[in-house]
PDB file of N, CA and C in Angstrom:
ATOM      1  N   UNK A   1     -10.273  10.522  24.396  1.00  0.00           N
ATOM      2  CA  UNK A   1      -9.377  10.162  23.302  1.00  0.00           C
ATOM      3  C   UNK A   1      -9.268   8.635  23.222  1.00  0.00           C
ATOM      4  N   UNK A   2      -9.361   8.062  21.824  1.00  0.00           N
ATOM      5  CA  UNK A   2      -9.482   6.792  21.747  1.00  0.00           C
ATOM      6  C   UNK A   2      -7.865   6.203  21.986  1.00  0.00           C
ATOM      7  N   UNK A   3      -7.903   5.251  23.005  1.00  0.00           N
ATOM      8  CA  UNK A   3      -5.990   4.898  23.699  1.00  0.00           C
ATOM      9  C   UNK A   3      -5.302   4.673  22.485  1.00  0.00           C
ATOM     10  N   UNK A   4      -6.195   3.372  21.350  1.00  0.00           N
ATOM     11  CA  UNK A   4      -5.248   3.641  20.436  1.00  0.00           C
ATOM     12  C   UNK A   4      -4.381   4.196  19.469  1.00  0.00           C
ATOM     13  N   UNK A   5      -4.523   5.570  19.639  1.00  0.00           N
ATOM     14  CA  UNK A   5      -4.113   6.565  18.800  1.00  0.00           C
ATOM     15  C   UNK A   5      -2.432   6.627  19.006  1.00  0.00           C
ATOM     16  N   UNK A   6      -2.271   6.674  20.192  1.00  0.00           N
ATOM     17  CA  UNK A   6      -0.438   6.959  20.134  1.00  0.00           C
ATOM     18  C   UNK A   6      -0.009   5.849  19.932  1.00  0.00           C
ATOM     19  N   UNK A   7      -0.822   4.429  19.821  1.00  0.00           N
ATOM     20  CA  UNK A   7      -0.015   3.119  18.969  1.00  0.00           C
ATOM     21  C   UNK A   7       0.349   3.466  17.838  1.00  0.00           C
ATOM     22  N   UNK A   8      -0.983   3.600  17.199  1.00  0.00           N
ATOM     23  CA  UNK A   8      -1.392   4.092  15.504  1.00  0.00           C
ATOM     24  C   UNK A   8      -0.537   5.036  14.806  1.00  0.00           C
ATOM     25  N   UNK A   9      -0.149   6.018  15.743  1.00  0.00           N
ATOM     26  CA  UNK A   9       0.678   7.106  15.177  1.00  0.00           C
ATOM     27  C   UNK A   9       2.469   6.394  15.366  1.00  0.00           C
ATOM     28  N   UNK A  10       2.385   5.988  16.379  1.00  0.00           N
ATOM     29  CA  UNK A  10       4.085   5.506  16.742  1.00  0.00           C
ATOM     30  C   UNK A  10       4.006   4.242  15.145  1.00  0.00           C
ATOM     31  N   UNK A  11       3.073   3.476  14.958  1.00  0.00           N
ATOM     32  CA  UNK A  11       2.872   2.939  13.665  1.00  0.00           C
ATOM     33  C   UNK A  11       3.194   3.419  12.698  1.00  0.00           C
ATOM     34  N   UNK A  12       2.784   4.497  12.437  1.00  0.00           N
ATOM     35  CA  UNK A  12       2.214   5.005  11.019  1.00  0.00           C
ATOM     36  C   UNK A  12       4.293   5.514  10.624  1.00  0.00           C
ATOM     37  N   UNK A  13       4.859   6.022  12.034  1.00  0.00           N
ATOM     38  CA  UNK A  13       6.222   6.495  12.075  1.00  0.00           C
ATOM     39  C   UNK A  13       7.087   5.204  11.302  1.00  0.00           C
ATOM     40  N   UNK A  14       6.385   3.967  11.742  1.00  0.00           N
ATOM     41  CA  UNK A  14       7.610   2.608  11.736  1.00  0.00           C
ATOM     42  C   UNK A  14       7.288   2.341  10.156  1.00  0.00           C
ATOM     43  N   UNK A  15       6.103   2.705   9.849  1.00  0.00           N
ATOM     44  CA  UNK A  15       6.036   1.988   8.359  1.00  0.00           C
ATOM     45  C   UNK A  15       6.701   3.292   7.396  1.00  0.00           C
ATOM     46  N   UNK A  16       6.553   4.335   7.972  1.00  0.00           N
ATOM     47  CA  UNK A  16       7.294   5.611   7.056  1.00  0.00           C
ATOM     48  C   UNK A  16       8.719   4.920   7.492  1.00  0.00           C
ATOM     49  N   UNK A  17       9.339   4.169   8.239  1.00  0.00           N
ATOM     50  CA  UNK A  17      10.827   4.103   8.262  1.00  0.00           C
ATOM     51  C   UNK A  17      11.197   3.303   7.205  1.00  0.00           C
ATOM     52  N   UNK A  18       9.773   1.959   8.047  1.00  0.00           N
ATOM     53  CA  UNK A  18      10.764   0.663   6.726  1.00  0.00           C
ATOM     54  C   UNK A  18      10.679   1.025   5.232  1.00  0.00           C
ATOM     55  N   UNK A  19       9.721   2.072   4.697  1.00  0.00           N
ATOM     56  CA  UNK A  19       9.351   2.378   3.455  1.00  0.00           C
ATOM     57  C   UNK A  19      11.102   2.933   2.914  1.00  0.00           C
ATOM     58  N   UNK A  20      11.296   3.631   3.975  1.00  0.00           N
ATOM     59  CA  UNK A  20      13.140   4.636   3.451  1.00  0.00           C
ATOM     60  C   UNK A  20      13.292   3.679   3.561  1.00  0.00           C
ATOM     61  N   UNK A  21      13.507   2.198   4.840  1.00  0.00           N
ATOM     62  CA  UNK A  21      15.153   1.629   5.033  1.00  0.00           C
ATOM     63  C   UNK A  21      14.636   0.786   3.552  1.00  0.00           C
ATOM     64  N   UNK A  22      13.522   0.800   3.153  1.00  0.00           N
ATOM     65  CA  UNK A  22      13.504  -0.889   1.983  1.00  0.00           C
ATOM     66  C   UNK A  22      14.370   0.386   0.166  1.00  0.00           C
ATOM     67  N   UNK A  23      14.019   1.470   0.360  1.00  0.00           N
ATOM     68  CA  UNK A  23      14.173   2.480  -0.421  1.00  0.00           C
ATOM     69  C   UNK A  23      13.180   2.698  -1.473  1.00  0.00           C
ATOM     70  N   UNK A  24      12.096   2.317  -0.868  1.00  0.00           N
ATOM     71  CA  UNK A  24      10.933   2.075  -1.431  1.00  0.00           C
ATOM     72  C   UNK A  24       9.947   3.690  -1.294  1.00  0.00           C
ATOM     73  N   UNK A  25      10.701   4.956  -0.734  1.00  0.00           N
ATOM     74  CA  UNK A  25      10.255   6.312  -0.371  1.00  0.00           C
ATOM     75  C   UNK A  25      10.700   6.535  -1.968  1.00  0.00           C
ATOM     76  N   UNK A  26       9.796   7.638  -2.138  1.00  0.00           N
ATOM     77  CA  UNK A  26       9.781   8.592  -3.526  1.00  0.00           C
ATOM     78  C   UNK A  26       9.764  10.199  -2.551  1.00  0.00           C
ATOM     79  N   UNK A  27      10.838  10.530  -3.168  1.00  0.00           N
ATOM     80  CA  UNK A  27      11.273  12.085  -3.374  1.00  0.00           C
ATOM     81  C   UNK A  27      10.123  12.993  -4.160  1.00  0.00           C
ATOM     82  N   UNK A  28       9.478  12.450  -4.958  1.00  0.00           N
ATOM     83  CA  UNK A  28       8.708  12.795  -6.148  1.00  0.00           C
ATOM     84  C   UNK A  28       7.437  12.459  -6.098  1.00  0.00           C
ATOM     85  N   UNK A  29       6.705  13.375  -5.718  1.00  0.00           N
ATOM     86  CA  UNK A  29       4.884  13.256  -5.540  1.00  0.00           C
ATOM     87  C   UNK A  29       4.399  12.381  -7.241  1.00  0.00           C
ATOM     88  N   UNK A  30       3.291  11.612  -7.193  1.00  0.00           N
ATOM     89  CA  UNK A  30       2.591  10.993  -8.425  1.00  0.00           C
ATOM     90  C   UNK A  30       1.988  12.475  -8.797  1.00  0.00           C
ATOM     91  N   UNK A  31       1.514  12.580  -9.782  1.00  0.00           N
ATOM     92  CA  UNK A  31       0.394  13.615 -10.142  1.00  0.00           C
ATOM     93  C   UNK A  31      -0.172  13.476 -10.111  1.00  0.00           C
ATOM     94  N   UNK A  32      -1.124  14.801 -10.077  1.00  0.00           N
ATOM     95  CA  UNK A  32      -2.365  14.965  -9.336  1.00  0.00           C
ATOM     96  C   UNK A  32      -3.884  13.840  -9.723  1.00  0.00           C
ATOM     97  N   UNK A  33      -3.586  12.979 -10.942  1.00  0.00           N
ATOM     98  CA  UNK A  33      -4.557  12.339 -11.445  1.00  0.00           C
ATOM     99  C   UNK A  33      -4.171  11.594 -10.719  1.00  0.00           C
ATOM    100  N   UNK A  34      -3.120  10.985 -10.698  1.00  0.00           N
ATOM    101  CA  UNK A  34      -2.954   9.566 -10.271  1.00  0.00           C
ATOM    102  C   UNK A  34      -3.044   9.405  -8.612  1.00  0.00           C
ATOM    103  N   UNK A  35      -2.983  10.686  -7.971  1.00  0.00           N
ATOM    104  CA  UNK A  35      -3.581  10.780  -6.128  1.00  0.00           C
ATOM    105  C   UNK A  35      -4.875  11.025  -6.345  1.00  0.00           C
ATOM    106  N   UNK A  36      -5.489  11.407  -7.381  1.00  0.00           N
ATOM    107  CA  UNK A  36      -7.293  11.384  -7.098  1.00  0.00           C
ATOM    108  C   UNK A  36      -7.780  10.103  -7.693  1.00  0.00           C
ATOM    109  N   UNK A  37      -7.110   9.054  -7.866  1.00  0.00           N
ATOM    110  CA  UNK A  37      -8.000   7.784  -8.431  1.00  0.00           C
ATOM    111  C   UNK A  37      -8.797   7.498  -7.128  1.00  0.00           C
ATOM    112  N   UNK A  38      -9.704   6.442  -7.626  1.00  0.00           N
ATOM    113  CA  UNK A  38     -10.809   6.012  -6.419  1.00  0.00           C
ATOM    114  C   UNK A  38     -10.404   4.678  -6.636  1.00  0.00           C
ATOM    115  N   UNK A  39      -9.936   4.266  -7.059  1.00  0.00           N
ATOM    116  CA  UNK A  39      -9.579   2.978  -7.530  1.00  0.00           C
ATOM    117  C   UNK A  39      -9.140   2.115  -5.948  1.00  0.00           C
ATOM    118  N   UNK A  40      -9.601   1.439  -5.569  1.00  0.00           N
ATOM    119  CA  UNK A  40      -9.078   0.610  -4.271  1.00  0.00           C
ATOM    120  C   UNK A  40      -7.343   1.042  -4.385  1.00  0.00           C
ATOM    121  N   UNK A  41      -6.845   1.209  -3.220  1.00  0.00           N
ATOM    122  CA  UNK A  41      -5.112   1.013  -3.223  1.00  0.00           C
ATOM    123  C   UNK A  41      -4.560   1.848  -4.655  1.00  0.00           C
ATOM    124  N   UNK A  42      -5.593   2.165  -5.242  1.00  0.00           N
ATOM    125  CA  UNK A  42      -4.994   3.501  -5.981  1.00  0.00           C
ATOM    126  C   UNK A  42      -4.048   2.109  -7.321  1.00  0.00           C
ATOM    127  N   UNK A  43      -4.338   1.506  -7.264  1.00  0.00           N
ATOM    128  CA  UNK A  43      -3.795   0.320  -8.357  1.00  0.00           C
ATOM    129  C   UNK A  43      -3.950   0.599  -9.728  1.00  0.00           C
ATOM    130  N   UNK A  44      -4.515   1.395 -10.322  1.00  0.00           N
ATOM    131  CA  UNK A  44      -5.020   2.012 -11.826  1.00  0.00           C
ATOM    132  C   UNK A  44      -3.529   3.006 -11.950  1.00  0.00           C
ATOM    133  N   UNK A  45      -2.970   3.765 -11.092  1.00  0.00           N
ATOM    134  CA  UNK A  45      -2.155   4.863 -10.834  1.00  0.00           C
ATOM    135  C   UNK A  45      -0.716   4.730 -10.076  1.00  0.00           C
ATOM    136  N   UNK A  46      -0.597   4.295  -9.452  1.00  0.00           N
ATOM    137  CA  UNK A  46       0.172   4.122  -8.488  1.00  0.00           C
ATOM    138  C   UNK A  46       0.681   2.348  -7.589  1.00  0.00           C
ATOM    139  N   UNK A  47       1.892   2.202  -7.571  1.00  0.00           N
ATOM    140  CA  UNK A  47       2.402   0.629  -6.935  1.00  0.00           C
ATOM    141  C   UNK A  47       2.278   1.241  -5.896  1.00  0.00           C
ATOM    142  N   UNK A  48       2.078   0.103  -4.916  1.00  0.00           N
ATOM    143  CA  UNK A  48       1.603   0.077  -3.296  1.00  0.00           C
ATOM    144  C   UNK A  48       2.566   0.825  -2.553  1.00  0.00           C
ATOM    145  N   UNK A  49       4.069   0.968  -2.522  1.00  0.00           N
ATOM    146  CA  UNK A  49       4.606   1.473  -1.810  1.00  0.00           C
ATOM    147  C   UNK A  49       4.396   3.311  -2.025  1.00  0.00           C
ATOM    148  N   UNK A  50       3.833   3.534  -3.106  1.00  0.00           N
ATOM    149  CA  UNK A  50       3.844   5.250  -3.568  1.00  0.00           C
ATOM    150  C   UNK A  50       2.219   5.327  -2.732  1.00  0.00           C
ATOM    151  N   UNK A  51       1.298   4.339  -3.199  1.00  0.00           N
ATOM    152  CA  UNK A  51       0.054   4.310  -2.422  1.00  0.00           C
ATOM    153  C   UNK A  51       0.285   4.578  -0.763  1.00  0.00           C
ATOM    154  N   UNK A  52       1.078   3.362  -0.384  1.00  0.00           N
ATOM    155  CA  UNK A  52       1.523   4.019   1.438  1.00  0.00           C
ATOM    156  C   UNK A  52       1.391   5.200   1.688  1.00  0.00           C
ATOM    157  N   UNK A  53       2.867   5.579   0.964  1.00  0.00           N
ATOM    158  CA  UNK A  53       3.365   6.784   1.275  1.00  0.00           C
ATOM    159  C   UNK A  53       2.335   7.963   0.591  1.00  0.00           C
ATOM    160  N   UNK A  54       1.790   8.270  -0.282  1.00  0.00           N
ATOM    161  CA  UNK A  54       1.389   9.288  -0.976  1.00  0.00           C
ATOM    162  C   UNK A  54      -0.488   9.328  -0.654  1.00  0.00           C
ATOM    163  N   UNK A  55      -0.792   8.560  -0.172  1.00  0.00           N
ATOM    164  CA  UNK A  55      -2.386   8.370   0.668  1.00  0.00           C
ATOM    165  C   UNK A  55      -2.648   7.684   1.592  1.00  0.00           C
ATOM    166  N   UNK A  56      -1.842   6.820   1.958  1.00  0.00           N
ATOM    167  CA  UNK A  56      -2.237   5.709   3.355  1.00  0.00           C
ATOM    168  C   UNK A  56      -1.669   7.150   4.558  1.00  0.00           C
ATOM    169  N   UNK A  57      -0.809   6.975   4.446  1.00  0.00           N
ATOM    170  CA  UNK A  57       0.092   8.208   5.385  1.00  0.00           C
ATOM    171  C   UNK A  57      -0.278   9.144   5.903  1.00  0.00           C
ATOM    172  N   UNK A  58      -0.582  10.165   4.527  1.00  0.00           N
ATOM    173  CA  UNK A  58      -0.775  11.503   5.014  1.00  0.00           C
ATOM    174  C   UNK A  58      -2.369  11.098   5.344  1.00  0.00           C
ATOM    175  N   UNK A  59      -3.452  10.461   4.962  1.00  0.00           N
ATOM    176  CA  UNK A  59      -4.657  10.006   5.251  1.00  0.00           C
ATOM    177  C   UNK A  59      -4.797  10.140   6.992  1.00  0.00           C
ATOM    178  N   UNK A  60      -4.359   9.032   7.070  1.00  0.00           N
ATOM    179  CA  UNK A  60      -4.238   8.334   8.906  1.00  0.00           C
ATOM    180  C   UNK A  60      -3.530   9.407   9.308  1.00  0.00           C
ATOM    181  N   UNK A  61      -2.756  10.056   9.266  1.00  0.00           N
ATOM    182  CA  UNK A  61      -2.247  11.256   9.630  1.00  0.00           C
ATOM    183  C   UNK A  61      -3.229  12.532  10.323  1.00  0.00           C
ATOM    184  N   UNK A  62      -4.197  12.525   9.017  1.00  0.00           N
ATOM    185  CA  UNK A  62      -4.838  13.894   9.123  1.00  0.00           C
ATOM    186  C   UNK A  62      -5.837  12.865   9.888  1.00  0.00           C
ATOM    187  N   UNK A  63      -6.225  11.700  10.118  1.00  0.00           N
ATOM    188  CA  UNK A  63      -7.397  11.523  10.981  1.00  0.00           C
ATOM    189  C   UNK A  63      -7.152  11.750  12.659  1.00  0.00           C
ATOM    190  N   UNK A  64      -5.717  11.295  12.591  1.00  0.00           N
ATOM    191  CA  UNK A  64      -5.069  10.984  13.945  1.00  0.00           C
ATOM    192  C   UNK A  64      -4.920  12.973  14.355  1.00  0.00           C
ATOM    193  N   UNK A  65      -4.426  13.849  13.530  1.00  0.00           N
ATOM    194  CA  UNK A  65      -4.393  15.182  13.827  1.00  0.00           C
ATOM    195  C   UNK A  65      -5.657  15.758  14.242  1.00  0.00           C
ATOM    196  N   UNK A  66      -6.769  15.464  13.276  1.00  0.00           N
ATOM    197  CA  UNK A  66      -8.355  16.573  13.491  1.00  0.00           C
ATOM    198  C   UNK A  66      -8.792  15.524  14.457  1.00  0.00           C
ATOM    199  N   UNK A  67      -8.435  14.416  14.993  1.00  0.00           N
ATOM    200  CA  UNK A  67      -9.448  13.941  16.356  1.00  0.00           C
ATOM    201  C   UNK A  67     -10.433  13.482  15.497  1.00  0.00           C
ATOM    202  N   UNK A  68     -10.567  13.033  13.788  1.00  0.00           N
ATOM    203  CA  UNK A  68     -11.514  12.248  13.012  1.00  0.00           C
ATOM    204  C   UNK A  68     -11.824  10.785  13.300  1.00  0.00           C
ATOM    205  N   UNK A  69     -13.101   9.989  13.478  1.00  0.00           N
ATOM    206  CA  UNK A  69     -13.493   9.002  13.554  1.00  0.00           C
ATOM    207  C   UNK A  69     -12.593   7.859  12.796  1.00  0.00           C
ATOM    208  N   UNK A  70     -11.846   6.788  13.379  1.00  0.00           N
ATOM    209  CA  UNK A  70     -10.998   5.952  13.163  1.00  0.00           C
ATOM    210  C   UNK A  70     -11.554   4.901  12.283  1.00  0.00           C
ATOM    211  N   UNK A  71     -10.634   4.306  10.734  1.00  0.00           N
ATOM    212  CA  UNK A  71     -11.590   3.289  10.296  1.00  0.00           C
ATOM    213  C   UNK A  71     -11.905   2.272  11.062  1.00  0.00           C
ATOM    214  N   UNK A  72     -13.041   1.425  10.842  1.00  0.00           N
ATOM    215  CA  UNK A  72     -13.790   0.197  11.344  1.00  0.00           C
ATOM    216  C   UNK A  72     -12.898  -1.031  11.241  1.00  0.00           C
ATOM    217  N   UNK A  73     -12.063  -0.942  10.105  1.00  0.00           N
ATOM    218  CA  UNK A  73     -11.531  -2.090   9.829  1.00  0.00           C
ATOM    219  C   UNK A  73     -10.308  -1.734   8.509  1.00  0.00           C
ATOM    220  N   UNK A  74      -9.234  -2.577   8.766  1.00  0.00           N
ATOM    221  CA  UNK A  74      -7.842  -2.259   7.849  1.00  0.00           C
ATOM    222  C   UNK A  74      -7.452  -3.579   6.585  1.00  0.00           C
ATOM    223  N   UNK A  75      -7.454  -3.852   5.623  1.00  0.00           N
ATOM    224  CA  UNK A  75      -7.200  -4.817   5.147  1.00  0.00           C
ATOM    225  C   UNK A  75      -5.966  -4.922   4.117  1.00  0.00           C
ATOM    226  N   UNK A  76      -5.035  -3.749   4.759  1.00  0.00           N
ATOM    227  CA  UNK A  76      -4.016  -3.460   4.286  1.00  0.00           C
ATOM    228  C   UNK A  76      -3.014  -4.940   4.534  1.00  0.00           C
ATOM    229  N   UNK A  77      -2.625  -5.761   4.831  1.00  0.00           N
ATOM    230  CA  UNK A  77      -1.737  -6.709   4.982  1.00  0.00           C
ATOM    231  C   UNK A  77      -1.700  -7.508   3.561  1.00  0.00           C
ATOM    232  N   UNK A  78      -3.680  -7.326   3.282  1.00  0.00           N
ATOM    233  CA  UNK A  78      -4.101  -8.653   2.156  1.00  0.00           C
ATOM    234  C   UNK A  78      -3.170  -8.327   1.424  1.00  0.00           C
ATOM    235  N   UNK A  79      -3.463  -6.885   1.155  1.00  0.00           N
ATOM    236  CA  UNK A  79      -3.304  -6.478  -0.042  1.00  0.00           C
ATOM    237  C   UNK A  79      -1.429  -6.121   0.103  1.00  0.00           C
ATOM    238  N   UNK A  80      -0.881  -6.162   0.839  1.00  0.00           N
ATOM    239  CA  UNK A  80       0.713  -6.170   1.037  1.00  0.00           C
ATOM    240  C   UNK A  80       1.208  -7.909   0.645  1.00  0.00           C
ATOM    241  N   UNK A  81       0.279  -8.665   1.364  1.00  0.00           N
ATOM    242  CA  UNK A  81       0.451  -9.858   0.695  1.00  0.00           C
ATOM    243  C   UNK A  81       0.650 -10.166  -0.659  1.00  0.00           C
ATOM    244  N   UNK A  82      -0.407  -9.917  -1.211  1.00  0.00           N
ATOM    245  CA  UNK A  82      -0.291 -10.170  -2.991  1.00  0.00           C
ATOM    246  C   UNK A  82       0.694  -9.107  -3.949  1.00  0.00           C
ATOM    247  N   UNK A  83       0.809  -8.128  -3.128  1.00  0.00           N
ATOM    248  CA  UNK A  83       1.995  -6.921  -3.979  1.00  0.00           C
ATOM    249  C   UNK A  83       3.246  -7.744  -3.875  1.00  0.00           C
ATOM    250  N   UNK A  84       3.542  -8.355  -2.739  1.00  0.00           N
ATOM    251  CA  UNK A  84       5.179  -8.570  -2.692  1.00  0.00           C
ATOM    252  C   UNK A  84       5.163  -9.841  -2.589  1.00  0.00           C
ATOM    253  N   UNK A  85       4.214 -10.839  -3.091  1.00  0.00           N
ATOM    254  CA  UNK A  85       4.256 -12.289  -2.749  1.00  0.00           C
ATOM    255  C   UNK A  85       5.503 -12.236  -3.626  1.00  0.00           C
ATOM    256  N   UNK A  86       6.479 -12.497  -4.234  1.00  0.00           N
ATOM    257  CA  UNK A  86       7.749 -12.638  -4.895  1.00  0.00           C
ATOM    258  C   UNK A  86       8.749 -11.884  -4.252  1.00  0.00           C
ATOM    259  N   UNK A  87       8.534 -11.084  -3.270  1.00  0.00           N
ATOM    260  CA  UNK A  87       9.466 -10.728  -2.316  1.00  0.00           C
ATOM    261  C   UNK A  87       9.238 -10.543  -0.500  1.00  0.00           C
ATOM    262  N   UNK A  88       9.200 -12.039  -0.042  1.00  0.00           N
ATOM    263  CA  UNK A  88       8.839 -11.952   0.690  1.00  0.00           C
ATOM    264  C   UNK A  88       9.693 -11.889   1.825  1.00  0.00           C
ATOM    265  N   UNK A  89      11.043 -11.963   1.598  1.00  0.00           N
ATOM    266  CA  UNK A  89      11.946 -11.466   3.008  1.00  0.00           C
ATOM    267  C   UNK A  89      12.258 -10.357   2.732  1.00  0.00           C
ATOM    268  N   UNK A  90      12.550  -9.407   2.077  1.00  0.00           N
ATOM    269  CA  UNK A  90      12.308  -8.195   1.642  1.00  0.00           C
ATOM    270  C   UNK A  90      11.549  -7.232   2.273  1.00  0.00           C
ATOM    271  N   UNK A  91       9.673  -7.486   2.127  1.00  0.00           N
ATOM    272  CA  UNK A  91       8.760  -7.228   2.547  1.00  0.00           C
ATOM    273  C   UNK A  91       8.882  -7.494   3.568  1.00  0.00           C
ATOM    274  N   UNK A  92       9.515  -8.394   4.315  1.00  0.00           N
ATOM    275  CA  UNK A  92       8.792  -9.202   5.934  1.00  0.00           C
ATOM    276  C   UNK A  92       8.567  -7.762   7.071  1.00  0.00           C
ATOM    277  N   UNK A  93       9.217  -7.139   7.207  1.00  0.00           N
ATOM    278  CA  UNK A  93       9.235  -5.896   7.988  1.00  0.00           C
ATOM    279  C   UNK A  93       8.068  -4.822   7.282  1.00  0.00           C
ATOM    280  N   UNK A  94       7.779  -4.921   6.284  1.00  0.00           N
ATOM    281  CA  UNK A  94       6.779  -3.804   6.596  1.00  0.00           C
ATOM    282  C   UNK A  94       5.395  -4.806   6.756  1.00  0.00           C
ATOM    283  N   UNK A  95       5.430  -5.733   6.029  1.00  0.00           N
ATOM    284  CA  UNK A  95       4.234  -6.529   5.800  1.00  0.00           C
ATOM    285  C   UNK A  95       3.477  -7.189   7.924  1.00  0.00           C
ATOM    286  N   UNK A  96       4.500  -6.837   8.431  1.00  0.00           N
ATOM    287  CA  UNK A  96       4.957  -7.240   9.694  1.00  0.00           C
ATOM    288  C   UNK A  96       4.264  -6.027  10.471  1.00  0.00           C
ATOM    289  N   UNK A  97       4.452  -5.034  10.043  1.00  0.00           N
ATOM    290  CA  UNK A  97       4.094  -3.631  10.500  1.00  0.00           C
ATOM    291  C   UNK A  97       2.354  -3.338  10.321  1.00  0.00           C
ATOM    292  N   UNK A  98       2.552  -3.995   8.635  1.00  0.00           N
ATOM    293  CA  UNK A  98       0.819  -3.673   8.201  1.00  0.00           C
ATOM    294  C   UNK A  98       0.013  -4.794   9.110  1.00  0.00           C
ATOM    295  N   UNK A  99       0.598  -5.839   9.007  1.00  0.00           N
ATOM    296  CA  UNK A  99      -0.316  -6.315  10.028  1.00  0.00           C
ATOM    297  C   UNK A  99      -1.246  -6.003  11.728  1.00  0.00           C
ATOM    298  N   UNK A 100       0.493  -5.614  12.384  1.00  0.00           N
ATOM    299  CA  UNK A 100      -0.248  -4.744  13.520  1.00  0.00           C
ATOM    300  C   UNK A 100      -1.129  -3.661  13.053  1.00  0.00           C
ATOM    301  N   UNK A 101      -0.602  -2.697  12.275  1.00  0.00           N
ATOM    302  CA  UNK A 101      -1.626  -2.076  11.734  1.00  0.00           C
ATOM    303  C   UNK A 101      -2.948  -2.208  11.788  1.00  0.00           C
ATOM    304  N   UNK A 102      -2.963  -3.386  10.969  1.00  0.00           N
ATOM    305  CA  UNK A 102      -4.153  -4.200  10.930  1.00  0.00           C
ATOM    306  C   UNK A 102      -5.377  -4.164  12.348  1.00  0.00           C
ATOM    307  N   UNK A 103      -4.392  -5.185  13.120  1.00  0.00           N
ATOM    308  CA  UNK A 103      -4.658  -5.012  14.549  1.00  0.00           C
ATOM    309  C   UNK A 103      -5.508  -4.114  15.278  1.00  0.00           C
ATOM    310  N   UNK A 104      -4.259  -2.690  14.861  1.00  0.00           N
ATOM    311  CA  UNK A 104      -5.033  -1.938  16.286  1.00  0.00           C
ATOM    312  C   UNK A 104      -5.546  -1.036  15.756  1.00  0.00           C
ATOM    313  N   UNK A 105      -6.408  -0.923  14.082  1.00  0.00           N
ATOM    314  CA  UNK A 105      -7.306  -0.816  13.332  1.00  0.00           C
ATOM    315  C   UNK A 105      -8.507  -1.135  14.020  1.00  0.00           C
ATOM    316  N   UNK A 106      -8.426  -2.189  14.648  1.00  0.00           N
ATOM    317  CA  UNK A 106      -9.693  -3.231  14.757  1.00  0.00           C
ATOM    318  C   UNK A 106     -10.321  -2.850  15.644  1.00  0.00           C
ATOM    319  N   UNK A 107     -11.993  -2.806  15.981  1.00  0.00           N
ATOM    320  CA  UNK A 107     -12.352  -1.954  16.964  1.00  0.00           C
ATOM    321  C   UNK A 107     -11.682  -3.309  18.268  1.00  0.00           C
ATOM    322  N   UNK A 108     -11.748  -4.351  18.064  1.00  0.00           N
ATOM    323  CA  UNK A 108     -11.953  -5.452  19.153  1.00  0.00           C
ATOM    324  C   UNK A 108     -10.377  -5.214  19.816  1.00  0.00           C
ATOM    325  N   UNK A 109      -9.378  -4.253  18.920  1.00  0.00           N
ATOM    326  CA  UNK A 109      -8.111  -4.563  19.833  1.00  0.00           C
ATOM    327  C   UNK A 109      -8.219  -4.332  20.841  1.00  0.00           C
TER     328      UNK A 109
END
């Protein structure tokens, strides 16, 4: 078992928190078009925090559950960067989170 997995998952828990504490969680699934875009970050369909929650999540979820091959590389921060550059103490806690993320994404962590 690759060690970083119970980081990744104790992760994946902290960014599902700050998503409620910012109140940035949806009660309310997107429809079904707008979870099948291919669109990078789902940006055609969906703002980044419904993207988290509604495909980043359950995604890394089901890789971390079936024992599936871990991505190579995460570039989720960039892109947390430019969503909330106008709210950036706001953001600081999850953007804080995506970064480790980032991290122990990386094969070199």
């Amino acid at each position: 078992m690759d060690p970083r997995i119970l980081d990744i998952a104790d992760h994946l828990l902290l960014i599902e928190h700050e998503l409620h504490a910012q109140g940035w969680w949806s009660d309310v699934s997107p429809g079904a078009q707008a979870l099948a875009s291919t669109v990078p970050f789902a940006v055609d369909s969906m703002d980044f925090a419904q993207w988290l929650q509604w495909i980043f999540l359950p995604r890394m979820k089901e890789i971390l559950e079936k024992g599936l091959p871990l991505p190579n590389a995460s570039g989720i921060l960039v892109m947390a960067e430019t969503v909330y550059v106008d709210r950036p103490e706001e953001s600081r806690e999850l953007r804080r989170l995506l970064a480790e993320f980032d991290q122990l994404i990386s094969p070199s962590a």
